[in-house]
Protein backbone atom coordinates (compact mmCIF):
# COMPACT_ATOMS: atom_id res chain seq x y z
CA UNK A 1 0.00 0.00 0.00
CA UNK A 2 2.55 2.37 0.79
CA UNK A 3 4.43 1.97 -2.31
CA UNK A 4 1.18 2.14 -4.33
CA UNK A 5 0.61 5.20 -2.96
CA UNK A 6 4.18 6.67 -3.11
CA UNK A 7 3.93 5.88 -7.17
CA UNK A 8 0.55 7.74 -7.60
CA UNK A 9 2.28 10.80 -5.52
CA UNK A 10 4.90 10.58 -7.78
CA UNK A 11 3.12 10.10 -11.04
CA UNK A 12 0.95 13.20 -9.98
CA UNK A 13 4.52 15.10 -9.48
CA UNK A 14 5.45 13.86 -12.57
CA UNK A 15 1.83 15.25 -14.91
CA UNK A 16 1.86 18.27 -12.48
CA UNK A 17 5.95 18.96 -13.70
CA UNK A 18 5.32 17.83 -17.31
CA UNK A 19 1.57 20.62 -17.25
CA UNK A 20 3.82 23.08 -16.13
CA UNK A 21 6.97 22.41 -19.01
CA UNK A 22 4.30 22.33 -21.17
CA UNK A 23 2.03 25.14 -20.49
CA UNK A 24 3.82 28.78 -21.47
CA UNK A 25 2.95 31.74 -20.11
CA UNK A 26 -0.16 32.71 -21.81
CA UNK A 27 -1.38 28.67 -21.49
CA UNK A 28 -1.05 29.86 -17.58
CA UNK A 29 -2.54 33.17 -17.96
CA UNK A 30 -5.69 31.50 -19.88
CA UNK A 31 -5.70 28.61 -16.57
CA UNK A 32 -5.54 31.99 -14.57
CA UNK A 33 -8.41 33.31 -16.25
CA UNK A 34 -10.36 30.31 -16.31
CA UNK A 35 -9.87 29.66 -12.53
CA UNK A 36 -10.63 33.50 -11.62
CA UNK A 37 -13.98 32.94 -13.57
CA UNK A 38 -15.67 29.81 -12.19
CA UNK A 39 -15.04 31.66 -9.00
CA UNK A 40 -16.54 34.47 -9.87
CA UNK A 41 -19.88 32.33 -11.05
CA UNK A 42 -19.64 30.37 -7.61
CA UNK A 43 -20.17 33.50 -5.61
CA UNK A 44 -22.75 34.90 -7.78
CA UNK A 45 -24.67 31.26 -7.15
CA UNK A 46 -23.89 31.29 -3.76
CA UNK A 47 -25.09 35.14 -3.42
CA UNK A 48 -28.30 34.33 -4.63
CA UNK A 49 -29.01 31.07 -2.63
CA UNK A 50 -27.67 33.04 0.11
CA UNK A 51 -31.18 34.03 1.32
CA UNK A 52 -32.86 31.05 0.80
CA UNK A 53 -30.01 29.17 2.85
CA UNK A 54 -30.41 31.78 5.62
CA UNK A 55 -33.59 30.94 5.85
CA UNK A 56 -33.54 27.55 6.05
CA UNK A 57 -30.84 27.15 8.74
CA UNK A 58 -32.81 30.05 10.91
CA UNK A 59 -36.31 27.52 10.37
CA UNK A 60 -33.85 24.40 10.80
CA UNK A 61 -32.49 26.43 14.24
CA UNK A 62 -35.62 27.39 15.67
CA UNK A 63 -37.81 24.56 14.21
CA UNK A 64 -34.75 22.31 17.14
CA UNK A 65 -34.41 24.76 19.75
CA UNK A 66 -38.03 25.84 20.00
CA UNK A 67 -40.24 24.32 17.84
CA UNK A 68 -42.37 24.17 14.58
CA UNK A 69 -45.37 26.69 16.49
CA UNK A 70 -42.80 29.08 17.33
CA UNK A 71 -40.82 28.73 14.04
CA UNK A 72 -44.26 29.50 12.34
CA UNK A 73 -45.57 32.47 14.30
CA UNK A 74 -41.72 33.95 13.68
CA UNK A 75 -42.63 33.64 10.26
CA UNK A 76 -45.80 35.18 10.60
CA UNK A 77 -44.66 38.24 12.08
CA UNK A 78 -42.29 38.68 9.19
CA UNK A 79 -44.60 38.42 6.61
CA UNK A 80 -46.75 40.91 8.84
CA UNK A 81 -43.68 43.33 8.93
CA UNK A 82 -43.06 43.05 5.37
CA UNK A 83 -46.39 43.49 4.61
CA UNK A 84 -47.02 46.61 7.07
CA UNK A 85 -43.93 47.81 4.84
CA UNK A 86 -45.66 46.85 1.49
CA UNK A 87 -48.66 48.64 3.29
CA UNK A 88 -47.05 51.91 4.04
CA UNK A 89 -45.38 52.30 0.71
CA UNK A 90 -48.34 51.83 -0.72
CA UNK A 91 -49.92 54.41 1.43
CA UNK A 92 -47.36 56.58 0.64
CA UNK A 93 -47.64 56.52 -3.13
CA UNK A 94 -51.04 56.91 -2.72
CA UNK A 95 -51.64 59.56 -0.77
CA UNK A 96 -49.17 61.30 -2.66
CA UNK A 97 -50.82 60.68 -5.90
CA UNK A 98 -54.14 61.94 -4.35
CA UNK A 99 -52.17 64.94 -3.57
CA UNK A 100 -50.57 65.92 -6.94
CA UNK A 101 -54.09 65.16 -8.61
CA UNK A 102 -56.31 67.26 -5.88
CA UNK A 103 -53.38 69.95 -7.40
CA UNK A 104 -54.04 69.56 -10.71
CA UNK A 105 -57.91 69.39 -9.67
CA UNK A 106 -57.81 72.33 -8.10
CA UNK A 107 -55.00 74.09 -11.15
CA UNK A 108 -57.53 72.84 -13.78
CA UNK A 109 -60.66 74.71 -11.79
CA UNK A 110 -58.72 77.57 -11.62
CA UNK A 111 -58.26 77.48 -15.48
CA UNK A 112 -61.32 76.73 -16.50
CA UNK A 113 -62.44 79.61 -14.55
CA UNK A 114 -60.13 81.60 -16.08
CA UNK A 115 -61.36 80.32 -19.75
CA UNK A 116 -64.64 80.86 -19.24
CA UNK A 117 -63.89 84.59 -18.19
CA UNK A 118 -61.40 85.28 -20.82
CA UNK A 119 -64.61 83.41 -23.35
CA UNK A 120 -67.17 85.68 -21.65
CA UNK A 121 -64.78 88.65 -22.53
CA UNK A 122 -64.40 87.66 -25.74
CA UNK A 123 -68.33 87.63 -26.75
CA UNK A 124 -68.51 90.55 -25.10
CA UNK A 125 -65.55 92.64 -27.08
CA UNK A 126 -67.34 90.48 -30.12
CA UNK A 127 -70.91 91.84 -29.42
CA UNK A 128 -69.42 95.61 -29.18
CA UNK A 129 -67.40 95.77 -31.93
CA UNK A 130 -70.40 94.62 -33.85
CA UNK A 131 -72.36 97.45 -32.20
CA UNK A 132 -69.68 99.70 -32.96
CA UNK A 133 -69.14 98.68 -36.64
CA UNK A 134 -73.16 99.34 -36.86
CA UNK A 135 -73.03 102.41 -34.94
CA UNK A 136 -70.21 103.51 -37.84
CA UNK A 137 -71.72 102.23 -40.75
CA UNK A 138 -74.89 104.40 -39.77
CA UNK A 139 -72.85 107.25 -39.08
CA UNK A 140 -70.71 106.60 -42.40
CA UNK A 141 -74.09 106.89 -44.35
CA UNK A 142 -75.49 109.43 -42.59
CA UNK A 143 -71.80 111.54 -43.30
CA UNK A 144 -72.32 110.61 -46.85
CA UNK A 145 -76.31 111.35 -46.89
CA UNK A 146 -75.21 114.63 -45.70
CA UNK A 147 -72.50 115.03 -48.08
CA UNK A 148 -74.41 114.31 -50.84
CA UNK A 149 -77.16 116.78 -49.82
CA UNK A 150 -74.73 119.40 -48.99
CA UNK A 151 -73.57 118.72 -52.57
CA UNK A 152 -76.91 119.01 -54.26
CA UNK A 153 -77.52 122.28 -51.98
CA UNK A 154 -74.36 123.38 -52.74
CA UNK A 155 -75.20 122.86 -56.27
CA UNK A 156 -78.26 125.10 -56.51
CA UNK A 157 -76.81 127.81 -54.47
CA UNK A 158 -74.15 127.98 -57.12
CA UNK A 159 -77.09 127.95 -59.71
CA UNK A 160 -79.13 130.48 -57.89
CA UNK A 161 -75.91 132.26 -57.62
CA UNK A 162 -75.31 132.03 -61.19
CA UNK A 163 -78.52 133.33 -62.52
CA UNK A 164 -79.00 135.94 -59.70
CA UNK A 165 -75.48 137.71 -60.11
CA UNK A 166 -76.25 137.73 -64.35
CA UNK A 167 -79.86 138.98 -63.26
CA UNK A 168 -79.14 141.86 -61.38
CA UNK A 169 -75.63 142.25 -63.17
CA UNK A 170 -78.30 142.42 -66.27
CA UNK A 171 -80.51 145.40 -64.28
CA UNK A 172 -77.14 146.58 -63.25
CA UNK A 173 -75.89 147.37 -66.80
CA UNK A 174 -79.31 148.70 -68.00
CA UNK A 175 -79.48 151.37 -65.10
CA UNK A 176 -75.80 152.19 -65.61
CA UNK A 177 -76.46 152.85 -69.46
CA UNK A 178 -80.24 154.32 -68.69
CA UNK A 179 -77.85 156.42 -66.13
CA UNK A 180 -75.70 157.83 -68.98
CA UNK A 181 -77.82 157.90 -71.57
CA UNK A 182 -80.66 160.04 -69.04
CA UNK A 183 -77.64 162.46 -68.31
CA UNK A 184 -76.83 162.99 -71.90
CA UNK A 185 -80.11 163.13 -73.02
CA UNK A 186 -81.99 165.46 -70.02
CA UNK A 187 -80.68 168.72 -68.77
CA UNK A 188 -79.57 168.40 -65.27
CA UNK A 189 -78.32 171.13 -62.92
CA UNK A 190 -74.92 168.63 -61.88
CA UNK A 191 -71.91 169.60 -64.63
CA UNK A 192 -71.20 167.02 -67.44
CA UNK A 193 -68.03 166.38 -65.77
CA UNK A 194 -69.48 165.04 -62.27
CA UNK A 195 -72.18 162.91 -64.26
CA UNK A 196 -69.19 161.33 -66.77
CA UNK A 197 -67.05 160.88 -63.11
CA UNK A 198 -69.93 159.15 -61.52
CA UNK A 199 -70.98 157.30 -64.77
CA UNK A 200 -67.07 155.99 -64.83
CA UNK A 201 -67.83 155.18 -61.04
CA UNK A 202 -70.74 153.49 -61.67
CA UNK A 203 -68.93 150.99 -64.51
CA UNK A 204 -66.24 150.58 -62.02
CA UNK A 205 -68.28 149.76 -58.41
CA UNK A 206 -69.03 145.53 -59.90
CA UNK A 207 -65.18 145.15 -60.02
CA UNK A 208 -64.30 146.73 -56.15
CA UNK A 209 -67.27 146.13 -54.87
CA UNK A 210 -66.09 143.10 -52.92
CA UNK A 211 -63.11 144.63 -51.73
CA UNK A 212 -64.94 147.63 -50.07
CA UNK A 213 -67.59 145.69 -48.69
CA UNK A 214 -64.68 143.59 -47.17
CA UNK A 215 -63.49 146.83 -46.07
CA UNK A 216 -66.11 148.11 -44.98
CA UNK A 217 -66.91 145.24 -42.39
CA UNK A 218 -63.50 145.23 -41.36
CA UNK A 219 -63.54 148.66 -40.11
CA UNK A 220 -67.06 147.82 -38.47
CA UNK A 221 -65.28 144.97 -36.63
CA UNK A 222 -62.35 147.25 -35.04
CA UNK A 223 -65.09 149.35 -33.99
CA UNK A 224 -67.12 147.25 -32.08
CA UNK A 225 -64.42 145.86 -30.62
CA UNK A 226 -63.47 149.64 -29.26
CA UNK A 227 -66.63 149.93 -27.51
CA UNK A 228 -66.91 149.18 -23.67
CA UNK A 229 -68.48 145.90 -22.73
CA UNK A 230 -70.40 144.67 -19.91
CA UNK A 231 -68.36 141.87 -18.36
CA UNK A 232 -70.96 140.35 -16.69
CA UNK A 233 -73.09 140.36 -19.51
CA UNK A 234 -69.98 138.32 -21.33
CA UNK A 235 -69.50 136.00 -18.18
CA UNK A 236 -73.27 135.09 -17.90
CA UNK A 237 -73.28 134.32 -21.66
């Protein structure tokens, strides 16, 4: 037995001395690699059996030491603290979410109050500028009604105007020439030369008659406003 077991010793020696002679440095970096790995994936497998184990050495424990009631109403109470956890979260979310909508509840009122006011407004600027556009269009036509008439009035004035100043120009004319022929014709006590100065007068008044009527009105203007007026008179007008 012993020198069985010395020659598988040795012939483990000898494959462990021939792996190394034969594996290079990157054959032991790859070994490295590998070795580092399945590590790595034993403590991820162990991580997540971790709780389960836990749990079943604690119910294993207490299930021994104090039996399966006790082990049971242990669990119990842990499934009512994770639940009074579950509960209170929930709580929580939902009382906030009540919250933040009651906000927007209570932001929407406040704009649809709003909208309705700034709608109301609206009609209202809507049913005055209606009002107003009537109110212009009857004052547009009654502008142009009374342009129109003042136009036609206008008109006839000028025609009344027309025929009256070549009317009496037309009695004018004849008196003026009955004026020189009368003075030629009948002996009168006045000398020639005063009846040919006011028959040259008479020819000339049409053409400065407008100018000494201006001037005559003018003068009558500064005059009045010589006089002495009654201030009170003015104020209580």
């Amino acid at each position: 037995m012993v020198k069985s077991f010395d020659m598988s010793q040795f012939n483990t020696l000898i494959q462990q001395a021939s792996d190394t002679i034969m594996c290079n440095s990157d054959c032991q970096k790859q070994r490295q690699s590998d070795k580092l790995k399945q590590t790595y994936l034993n403590s991820q497998v162990n991580l997540a059996s971790a709780p389960s184990q836990v749990q079943v050495a604690q119910k294993n424990y207490v299930v021994f030491t104090q039996g399966e009631t006790v082990y049971d109403e242990l669990r119990d109470e842990e499934l009512a603290e994770k639940a009074d956890i579950i509960i209170n979260t929930f709580s929580e979310n939902f009382n906030g979410e009540v919250d933040k909508i009651k906000s927007q509840i209570s932001s929407y009122d406040g704009l649809l109050i709003n909208y309705k006011n700034v709608l109301e407004l609206l009609r209202k600027y809507k049913k005055e500028n209606k009002d107003l556009f009537k109110e212009l269009k009857e004052e547009t036509n009654d502008v142009l009604t009374n342009e129109r008439k003042t136009y036609y009035e206008d008109q006839n004035i000028d025609s009344l105007k027309f025929y009256y100043f070549y009317f009496l120009l037309g009695i004018y004319v004849i008196c003026v020439v009955c004026f020189g022929a009368f003075s030629l014709i009948y002996p009168s006590q006045t000398s020639l030369m005063v009846r040919f100065a006011m028959f040259i007068a008479l020819i000339v008044l049409p053409f400065i008659s407008t100018r000494i009527l201006g001037i005559i009105v003018y003068l009558l203007y500064e005059i009045y406003n010589l006089l002495p007026k009654n201030v009170y008179r003015l104020k209580n007008f």
